[in-house]
N, C-alpha and C. Protein backbone atom coordinates (compact mmCIF):
# COMPACT_ATOMS: atom_id res chain seq x y z
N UNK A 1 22.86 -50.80 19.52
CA UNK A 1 21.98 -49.85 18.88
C UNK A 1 22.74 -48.59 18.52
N UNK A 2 22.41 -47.73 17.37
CA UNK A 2 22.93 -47.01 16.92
C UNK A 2 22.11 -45.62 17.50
N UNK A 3 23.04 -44.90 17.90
CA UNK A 3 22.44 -43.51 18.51
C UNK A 3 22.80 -42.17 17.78
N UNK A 4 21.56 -41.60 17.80
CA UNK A 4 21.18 -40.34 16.92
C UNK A 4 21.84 -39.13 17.38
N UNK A 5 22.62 -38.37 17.19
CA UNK A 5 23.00 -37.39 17.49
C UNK A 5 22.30 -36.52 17.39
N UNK A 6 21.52 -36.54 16.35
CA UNK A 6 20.47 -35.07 15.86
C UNK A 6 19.90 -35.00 17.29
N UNK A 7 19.13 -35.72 17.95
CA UNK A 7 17.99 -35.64 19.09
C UNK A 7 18.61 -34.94 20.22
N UNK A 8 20.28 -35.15 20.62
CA UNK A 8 20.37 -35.15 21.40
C UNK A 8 21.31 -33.63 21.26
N UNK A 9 21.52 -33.02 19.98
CA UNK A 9 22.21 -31.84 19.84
C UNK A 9 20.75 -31.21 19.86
N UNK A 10 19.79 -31.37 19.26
CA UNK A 10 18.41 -30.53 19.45
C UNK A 10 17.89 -30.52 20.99
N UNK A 11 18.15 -31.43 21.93
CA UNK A 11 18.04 -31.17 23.34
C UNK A 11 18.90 -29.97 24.01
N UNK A 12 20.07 -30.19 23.48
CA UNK A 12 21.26 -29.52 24.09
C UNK A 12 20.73 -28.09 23.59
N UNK A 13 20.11 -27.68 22.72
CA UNK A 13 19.87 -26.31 22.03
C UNK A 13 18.65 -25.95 22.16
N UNK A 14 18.04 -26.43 23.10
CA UNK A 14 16.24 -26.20 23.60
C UNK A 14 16.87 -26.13 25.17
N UNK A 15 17.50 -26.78 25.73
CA UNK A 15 17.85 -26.87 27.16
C UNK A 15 19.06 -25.42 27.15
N UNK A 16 19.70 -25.01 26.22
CA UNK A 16 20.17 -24.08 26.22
C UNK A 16 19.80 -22.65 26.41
N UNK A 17 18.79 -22.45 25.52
CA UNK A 17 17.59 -21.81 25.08
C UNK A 17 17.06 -21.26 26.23
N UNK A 18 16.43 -22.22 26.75
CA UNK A 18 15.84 -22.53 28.03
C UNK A 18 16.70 -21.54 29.13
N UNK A 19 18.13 -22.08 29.19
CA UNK A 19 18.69 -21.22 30.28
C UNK A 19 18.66 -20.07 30.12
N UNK A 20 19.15 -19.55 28.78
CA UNK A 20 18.70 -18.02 28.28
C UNK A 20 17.31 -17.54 28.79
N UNK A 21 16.47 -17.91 28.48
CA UNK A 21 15.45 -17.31 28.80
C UNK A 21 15.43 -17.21 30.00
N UNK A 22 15.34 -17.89 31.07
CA UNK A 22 15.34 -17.82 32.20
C UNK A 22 16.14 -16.83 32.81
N UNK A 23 17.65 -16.64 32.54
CA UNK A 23 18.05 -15.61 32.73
C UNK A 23 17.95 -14.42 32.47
N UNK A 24 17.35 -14.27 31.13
CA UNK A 24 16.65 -13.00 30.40
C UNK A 24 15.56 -12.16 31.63
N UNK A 25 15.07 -13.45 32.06
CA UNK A 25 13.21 -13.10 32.62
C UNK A 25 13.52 -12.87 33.88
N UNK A 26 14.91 -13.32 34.81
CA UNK A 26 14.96 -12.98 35.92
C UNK A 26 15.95 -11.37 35.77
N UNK A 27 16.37 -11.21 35.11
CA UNK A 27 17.15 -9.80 35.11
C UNK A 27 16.25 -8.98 34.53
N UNK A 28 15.38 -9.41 33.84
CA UNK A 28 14.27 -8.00 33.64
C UNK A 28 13.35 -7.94 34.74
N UNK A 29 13.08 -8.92 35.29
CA UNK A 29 12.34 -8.88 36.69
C UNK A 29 12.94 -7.87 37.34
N UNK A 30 14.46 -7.67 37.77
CA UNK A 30 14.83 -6.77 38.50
C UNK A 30 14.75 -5.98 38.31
N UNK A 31 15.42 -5.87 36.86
CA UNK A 31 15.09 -4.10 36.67
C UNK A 31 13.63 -3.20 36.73
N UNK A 32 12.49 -4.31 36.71
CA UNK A 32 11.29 -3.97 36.60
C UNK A 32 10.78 -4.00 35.14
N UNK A 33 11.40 -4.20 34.21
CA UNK A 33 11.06 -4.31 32.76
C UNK A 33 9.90 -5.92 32.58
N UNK A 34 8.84 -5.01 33.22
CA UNK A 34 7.83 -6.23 33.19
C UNK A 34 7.27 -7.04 31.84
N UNK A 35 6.71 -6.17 30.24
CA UNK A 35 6.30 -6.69 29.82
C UNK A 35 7.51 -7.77 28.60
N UNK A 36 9.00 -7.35 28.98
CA UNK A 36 10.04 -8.45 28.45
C UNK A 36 10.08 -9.18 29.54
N UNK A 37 9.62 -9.04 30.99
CA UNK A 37 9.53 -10.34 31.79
C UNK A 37 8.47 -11.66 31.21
N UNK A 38 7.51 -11.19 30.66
CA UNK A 38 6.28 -12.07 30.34
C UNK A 38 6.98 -12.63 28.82
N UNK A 39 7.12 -12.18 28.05
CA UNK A 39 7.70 -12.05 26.78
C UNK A 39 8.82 -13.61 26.95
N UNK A 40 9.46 -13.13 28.07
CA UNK A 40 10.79 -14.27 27.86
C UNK A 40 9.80 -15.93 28.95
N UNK A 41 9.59 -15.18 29.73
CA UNK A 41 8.69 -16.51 30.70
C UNK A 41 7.86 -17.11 29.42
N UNK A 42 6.99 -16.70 28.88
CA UNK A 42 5.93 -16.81 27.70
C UNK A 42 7.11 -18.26 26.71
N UNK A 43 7.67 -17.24 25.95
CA UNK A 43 9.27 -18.34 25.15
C UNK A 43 9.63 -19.28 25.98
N UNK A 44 9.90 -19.45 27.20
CA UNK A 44 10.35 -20.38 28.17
C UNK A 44 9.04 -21.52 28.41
N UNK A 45 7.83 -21.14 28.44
CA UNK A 45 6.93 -21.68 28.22
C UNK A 45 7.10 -22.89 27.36
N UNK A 46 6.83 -22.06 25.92
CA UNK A 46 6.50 -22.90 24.42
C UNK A 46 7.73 -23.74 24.40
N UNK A 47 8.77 -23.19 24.66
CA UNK A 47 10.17 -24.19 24.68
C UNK A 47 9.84 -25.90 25.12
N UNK A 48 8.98 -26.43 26.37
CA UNK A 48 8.58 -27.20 26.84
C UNK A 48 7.83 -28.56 26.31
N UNK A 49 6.82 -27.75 25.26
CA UNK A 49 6.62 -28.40 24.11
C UNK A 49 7.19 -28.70 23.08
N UNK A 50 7.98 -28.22 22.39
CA UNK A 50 9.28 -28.13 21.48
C UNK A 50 9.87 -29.39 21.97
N UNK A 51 10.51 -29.12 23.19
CA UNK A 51 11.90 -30.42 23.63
C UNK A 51 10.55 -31.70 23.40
N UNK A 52 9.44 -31.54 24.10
CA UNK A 52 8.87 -33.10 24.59
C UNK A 52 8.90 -33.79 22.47
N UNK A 53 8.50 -32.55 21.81
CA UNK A 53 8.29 -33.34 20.56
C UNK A 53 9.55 -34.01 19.75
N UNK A 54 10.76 -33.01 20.50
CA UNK A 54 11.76 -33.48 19.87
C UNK A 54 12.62 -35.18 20.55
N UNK A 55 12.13 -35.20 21.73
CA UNK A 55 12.58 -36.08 22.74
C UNK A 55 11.18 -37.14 21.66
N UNK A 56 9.84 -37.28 21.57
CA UNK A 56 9.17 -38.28 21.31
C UNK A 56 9.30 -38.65 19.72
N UNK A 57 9.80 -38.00 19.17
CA UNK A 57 10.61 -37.85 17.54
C UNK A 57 11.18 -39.00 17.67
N UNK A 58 12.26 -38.85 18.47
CA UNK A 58 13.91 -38.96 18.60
C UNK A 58 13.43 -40.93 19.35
N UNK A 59 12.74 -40.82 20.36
CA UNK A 59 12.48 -42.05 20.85
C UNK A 59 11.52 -42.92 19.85
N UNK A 60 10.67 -42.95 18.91
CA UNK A 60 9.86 -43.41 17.76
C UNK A 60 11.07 -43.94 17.03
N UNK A 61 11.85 -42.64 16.50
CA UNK A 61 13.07 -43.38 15.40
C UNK A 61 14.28 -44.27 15.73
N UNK A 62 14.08 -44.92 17.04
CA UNK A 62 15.39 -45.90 17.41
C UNK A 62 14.66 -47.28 16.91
């Protein structure tokens, strides 16, 4: 079977994403910069849905 690269470079760049944010949301936590804490958690959120559509895309087209 022939494998898609697109799916799996669009994982790599949502799972990337992902770490950013997370790191974003825990260093504004510290500093106390609460409403870019919600802001980046919030993005880290929607990210979740994003990957599952790109992962059920990606598994339909094999």
């Amino acid at each position: 079977m022939k494998r898609s690269y697109r799916g799996v470079i669009l994982l790599s760049i949502v799972l990337l994403l992902n770490i950013i944010f997370t790191q974003y949301t825990i260093n504004h936590y510290y500093y106390e910069n609460y409403k870019l804490v919600i802001l980046f958690a919030a993005l880290n959120v929607i990210l979740f849905p994003v990957a599952l559509f790109i992962y059920k895309k990606e598994v339909k087209n094999r």
